[in-house]
Protein backbone atom coordinates (compact mmCIF):
# COMPACT_ATOMS: atom_id res chain seq x y z
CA UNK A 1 -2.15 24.82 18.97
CA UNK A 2 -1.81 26.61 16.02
CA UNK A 3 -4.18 26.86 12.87
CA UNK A 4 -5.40 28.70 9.56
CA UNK A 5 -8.69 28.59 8.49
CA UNK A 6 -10.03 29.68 5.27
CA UNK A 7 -6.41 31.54 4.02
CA UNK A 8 -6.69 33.33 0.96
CA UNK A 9 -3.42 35.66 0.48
CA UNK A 10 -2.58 38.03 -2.17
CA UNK A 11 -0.10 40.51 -3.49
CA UNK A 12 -1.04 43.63 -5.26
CA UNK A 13 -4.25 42.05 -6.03
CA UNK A 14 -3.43 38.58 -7.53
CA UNK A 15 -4.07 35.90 -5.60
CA UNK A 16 -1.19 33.60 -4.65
CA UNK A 17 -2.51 31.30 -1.69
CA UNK A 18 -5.82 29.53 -0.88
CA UNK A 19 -5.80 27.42 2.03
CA UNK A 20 -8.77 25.82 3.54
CA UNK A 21 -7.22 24.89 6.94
CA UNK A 22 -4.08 24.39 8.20
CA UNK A 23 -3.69 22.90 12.01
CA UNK A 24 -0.11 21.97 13.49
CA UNK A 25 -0.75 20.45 17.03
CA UNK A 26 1.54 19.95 19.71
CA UNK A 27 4.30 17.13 18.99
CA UNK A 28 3.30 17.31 15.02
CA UNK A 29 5.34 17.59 12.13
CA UNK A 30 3.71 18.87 8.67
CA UNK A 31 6.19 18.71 5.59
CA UNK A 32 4.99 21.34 2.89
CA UNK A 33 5.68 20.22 -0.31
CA UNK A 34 5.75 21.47 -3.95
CA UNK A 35 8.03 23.76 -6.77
CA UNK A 36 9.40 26.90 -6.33
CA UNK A 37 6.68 29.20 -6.16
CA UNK A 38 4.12 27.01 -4.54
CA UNK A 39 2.88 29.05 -1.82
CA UNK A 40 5.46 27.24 0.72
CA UNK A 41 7.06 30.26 1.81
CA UNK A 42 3.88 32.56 1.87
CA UNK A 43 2.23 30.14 4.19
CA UNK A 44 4.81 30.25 6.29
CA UNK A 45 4.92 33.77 6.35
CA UNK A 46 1.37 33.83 7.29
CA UNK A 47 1.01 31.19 9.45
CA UNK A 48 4.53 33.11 11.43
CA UNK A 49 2.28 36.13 12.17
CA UNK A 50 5.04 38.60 9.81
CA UNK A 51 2.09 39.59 7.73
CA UNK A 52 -1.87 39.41 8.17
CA UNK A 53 -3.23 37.13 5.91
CA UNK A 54 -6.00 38.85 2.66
CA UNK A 55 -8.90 36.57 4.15
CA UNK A 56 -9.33 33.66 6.72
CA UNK A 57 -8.37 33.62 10.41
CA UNK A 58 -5.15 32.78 12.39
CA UNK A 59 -5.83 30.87 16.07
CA UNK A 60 -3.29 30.40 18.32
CA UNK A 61 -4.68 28.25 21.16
CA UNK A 62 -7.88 28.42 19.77
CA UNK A 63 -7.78 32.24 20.05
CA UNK A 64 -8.14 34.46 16.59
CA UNK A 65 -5.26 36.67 16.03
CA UNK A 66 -6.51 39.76 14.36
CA UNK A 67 -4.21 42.81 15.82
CA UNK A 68 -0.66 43.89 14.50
CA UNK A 69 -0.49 43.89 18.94
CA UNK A 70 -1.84 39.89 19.10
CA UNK A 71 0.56 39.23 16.24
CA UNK A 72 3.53 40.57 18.21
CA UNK A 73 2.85 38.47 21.09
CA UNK A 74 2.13 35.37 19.02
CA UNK A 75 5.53 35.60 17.63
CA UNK A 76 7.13 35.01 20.94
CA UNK A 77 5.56 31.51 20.26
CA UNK A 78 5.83 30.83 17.05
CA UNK A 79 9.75 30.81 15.16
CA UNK A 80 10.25 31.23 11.47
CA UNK A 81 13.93 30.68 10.10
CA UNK A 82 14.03 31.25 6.64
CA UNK A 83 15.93 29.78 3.98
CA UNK A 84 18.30 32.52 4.12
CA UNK A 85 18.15 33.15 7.34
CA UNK A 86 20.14 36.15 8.78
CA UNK A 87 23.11 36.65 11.97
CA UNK A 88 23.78 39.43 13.05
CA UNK A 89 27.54 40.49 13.64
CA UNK A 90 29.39 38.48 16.34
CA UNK A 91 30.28 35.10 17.09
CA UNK A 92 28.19 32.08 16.53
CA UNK A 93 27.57 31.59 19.98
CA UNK A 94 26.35 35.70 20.61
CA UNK A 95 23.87 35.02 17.67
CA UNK A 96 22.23 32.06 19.75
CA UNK A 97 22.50 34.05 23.08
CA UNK A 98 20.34 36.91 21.70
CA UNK A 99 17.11 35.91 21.62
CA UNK A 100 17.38 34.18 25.44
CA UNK A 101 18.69 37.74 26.19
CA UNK A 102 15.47 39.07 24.54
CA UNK A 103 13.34 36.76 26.63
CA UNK A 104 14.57 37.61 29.87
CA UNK A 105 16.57 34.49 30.65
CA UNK A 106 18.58 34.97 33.84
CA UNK A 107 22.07 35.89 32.78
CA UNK A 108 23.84 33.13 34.18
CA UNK A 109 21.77 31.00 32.05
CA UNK A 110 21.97 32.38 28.90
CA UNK A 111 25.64 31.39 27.41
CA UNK A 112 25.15 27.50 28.86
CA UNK A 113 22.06 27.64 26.95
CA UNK A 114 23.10 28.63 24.10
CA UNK A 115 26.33 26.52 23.68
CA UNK A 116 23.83 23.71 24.54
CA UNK A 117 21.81 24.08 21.49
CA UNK A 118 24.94 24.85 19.46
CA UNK A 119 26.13 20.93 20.79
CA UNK A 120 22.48 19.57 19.35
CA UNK A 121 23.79 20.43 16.23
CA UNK A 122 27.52 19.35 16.42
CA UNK A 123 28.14 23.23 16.43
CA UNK A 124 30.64 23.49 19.03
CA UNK A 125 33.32 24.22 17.40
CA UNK A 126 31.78 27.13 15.68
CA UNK A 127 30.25 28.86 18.72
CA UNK A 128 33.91 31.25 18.90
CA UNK A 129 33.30 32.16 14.99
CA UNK A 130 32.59 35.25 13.52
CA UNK A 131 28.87 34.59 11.95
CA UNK A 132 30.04 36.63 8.60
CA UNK A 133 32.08 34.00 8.47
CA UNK A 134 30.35 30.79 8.29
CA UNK A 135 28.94 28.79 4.76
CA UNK A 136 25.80 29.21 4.02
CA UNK A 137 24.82 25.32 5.19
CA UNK A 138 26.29 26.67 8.48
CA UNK A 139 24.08 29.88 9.01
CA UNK A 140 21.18 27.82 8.69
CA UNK A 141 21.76 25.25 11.10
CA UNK A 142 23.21 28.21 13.38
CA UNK A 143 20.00 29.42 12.85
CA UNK A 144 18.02 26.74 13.72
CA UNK A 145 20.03 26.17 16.90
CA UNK A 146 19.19 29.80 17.79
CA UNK A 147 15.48 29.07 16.98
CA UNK A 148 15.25 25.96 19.29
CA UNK A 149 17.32 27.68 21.97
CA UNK A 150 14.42 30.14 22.67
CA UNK A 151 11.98 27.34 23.32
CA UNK A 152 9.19 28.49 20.72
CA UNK A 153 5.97 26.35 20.80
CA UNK A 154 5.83 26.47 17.28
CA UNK A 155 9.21 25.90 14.69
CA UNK A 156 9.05 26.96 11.31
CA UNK A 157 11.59 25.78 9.31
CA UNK A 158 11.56 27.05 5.46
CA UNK A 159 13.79 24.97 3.40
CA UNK A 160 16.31 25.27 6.19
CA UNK A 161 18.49 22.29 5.30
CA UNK A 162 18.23 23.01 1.43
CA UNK A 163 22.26 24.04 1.65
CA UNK A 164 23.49 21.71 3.89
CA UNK A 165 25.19 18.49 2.59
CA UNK A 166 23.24 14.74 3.49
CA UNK A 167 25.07 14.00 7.03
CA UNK A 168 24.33 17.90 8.40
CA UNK A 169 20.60 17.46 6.74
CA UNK A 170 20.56 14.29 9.51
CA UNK A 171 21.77 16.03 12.27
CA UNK A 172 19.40 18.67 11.79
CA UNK A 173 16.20 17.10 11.32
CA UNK A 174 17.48 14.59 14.29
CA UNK A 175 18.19 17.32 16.46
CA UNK A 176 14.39 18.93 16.01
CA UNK A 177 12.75 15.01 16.58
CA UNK A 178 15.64 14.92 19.76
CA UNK A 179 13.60 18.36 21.10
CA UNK A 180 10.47 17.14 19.98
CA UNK A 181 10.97 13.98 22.27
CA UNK A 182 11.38 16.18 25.31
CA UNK A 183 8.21 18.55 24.90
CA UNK A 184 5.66 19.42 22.77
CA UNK A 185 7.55 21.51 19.86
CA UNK A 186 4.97 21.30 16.75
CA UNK A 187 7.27 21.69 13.72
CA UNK A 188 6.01 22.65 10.16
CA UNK A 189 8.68 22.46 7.37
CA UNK A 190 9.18 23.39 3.71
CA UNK A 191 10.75 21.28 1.59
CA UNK A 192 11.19 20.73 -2.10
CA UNK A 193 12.66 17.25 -1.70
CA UNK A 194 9.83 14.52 -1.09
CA UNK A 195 12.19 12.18 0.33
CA UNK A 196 12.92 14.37 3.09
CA UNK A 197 9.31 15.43 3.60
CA UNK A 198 8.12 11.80 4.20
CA UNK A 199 11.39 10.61 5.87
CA UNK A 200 10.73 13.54 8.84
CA UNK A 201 7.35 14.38 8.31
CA UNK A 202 4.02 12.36 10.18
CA UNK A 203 1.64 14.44 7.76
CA UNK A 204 2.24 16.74 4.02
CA UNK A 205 0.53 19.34 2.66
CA UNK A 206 1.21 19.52 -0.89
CA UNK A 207 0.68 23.01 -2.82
CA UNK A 208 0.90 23.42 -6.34
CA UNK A 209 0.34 27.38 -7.25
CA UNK A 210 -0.89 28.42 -4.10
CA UNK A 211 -3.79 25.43 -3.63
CA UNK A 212 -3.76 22.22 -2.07
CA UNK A 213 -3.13 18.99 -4.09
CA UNK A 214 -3.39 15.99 -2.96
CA UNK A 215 -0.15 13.89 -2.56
CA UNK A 216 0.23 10.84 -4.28
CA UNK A 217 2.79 8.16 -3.00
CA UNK A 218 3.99 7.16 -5.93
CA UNK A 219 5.89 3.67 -6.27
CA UNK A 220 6.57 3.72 -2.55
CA UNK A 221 7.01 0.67 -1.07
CA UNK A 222 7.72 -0.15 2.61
CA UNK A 223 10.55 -3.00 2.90
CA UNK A 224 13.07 -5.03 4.89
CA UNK A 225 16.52 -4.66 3.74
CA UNK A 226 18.44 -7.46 3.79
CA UNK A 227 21.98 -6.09 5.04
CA UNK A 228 25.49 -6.35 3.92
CA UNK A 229 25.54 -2.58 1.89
CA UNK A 230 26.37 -2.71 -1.60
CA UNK A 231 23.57 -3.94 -3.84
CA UNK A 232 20.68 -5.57 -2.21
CA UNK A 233 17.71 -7.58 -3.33
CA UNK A 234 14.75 -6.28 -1.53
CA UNK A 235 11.73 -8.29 -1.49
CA UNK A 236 8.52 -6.49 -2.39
CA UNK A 237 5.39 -8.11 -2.62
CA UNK A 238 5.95 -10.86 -4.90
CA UNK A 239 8.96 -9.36 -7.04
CA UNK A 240 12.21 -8.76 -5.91
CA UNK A 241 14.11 -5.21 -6.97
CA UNK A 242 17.55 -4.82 -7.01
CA UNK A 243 18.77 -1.76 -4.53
CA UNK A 244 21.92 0.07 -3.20
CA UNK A 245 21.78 0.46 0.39
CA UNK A 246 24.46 0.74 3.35
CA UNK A 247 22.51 -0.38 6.35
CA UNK A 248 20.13 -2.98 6.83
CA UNK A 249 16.34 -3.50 8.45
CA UNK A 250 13.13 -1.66 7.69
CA UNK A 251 13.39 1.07 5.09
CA UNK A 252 10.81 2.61 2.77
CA UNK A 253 11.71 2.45 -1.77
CA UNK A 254 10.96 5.31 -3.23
CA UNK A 255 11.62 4.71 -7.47
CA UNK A 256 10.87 8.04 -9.27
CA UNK A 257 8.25 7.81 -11.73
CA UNK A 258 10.46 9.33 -14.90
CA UNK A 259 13.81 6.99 -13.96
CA UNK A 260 11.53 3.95 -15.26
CA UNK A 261 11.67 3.28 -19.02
CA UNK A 262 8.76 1.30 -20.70
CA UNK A 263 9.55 -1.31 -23.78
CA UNK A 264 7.06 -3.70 -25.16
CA UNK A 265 10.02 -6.18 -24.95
CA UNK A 266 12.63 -6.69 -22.12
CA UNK A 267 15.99 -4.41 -22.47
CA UNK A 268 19.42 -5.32 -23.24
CA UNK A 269 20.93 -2.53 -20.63
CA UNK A 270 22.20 -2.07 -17.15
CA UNK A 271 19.28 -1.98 -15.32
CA UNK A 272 19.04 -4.18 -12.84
CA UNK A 273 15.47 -4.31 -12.75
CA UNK A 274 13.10 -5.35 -15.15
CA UNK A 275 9.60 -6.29 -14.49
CA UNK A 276 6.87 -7.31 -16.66
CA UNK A 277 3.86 -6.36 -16.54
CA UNK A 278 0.22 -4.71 -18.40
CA UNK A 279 -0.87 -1.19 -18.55
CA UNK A 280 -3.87 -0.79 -16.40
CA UNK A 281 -4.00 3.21 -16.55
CA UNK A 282 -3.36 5.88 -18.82
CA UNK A 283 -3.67 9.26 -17.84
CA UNK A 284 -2.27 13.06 -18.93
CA UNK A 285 0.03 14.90 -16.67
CA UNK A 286 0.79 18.30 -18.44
CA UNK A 287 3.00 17.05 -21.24
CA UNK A 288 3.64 13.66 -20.39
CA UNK A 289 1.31 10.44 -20.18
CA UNK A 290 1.11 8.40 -16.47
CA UNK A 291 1.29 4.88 -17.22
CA UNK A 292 0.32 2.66 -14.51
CA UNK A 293 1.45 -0.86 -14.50
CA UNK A 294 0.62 -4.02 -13.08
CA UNK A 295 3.57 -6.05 -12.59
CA UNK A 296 2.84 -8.38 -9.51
CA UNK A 297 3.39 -4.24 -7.76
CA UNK A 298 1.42 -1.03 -9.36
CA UNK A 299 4.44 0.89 -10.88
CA UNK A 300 4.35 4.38 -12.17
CA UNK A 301 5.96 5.81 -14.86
CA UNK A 302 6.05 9.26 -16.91
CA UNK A 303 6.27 8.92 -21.15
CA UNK A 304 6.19 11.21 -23.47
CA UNK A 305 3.21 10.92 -25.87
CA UNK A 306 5.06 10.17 -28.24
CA UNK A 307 6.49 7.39 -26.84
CA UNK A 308 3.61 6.21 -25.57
CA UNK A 309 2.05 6.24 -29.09
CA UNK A 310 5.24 4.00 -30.52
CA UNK A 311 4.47 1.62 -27.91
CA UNK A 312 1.24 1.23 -28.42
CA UNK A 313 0.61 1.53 -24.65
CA UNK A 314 -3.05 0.86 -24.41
CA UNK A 315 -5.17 -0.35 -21.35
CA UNK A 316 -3.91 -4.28 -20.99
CA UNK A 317 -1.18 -3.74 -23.58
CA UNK A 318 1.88 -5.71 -22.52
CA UNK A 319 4.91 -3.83 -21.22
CA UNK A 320 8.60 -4.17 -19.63
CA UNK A 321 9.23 -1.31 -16.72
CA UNK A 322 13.31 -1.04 -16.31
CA UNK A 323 14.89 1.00 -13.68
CA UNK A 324 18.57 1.10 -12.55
CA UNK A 325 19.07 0.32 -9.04
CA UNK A 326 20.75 3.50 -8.42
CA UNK A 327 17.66 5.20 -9.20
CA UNK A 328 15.73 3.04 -5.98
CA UNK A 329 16.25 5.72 -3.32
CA UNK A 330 16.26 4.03 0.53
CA UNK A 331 15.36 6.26 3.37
């Protein structure tokens, strides 16, 4: 439906995005991933039709489009909300009514449809408000209710959740896969989270200044959780690893890399989990060292080099990886 090809963007001649391709079809969702100052937001920029990329083309339907006229149209297709998105002044429920007004929706239509998408998002009570009013976590899930009310083919969402607490992140991201389910929205979001990308996500993009990486799943493990909430022992491959989870059935680990800490010997702590294993990697990442571990699972963790010289972490040294079970996140 809608794709990049060849993107290279820049600002006052320096270079801040190279893309090869970019494609989000019907029904997808693309996470973009990566730190501040990525190229997240410029891509979406670009790929929203607000600005005409340096280089590369834009298709929409397999049609380039090239004019600031083309671009216009295409936006009646394609929705950005921003992280900081804005309302204008009014009530919650004007600020969704505006762009159906915009579109020419019949005018007996308009308000049920936009007190529709405000119920998506458990918004009802808001839709009365004044919009100057709300929290920020509010305006952006206003805003997203506004976005899907107009029925875009295409839903850009730039770290739209990233002030809203864990329950309204669920609601949101449920309510796009609940719209999803009934046509075919393609959805491309920015996050900086990679829990949320993969959770909501059924491809990533990962940028790191401006270019593609690739993404590596690191010590992510696809489980069945046992039930009961509280701490859980999860069975993974042939260890078991201690978890706190409040629901049971198929979930996916996640243990960040620098929450494991390496001894040659096991610890005397309160980690719950402590598996033993040998180095079979060693690699640099900026400052730190990526140890890979055998130990019955391939674990991941981040050392300093200093540490890892103290350890004498060599390629089939010995070595103890300890985690908490706090640090397991379940989603």
């Amino acid at each position: 439906m809608l794709e990049a090809q060849g993107l290279v963007h820049a600002y006052e001649g320096r270079t801040v995005l190279t893309v090869g391709r970019v494609a989000l079809e019907p029904g997808s969702r693309l996470a973009l991933v990566g730190p501040n100052g990525s190229g997240k937001s410029t891509l979406l920029r670009l790929l929203a039709f607000l600005e005409p990329p340096t280089l590369g083309a834009l298709l929409l339907e397999g049609r380039p489009v090239r004019t600031a006229g083309e671009r216009r149209a295409a936006r009646r297709r394609v929705t950005l909300v921003e992280q900081r998105p804005y309302l204008f002044r009014g009530t919650v429920v004007a600020n969704v009514a505006f762009p159906l007004r915009l579109r020419g929706t019949p005018a007996a239509d308009v308000e049920p449809r936009a007190r529709a998408a405000l119920a998506r998002f458990h918004l009802e009570p808001l839709a009365g408000r004044q919009a100057r009013e709300l929290s920020e976590g509010e305006i952006q899930r206003v805003a997203v209710a506004r976005a899907l009310a107009a029925r875009p083919d295409v839903l850009l969402l730039d770290e739209a959740a990233s002030a809203a607490d864990r329950a309204a992140q669920h609601a949101l991201f449920a309510a796009v896969a609940e719209e999803q389910a009934q046509r075919p929205l393609a959805v491309c979001f920015a996050s900086h989270l990679l829990e949320e990308a993969y959770r909501w996500s059924n491809a990533l993009l990962a940028l790191h200044q401006g270019t593609p990486v690739p993404v590596t799943p690191e010590n992510l493990f696809r489980v069945e959780l046992p039930g009961g909430g509280g701490m859980q022992r999860v069975v993974v491959g042939p260890v078991d690893i201690f978890v706190i989870a409040d629901r049971g059935g198929p979930a996916t680990l996640a243990i960040p890399p620098e929450e494991i800490v390496l001894s040659r010997e096991p610890l005397r702590s309160s980690a719950r989990n402590c598996l033993a294993g040998r180095v079979v990697r060693l690699a640099e990442q900026d400052a730190a060292i990526r140890v890979t571990i055998d130990a019955g699972i391939e674990l991941v963790a981040l050392v300093t080099r200093r540490s890892c010289d103290e350890l004498g972490l060599v390629v089939g040294a010995p070595v103890c990886a300890s985690f908490k079970s706090v640090a397991v996140r379940v989603f």
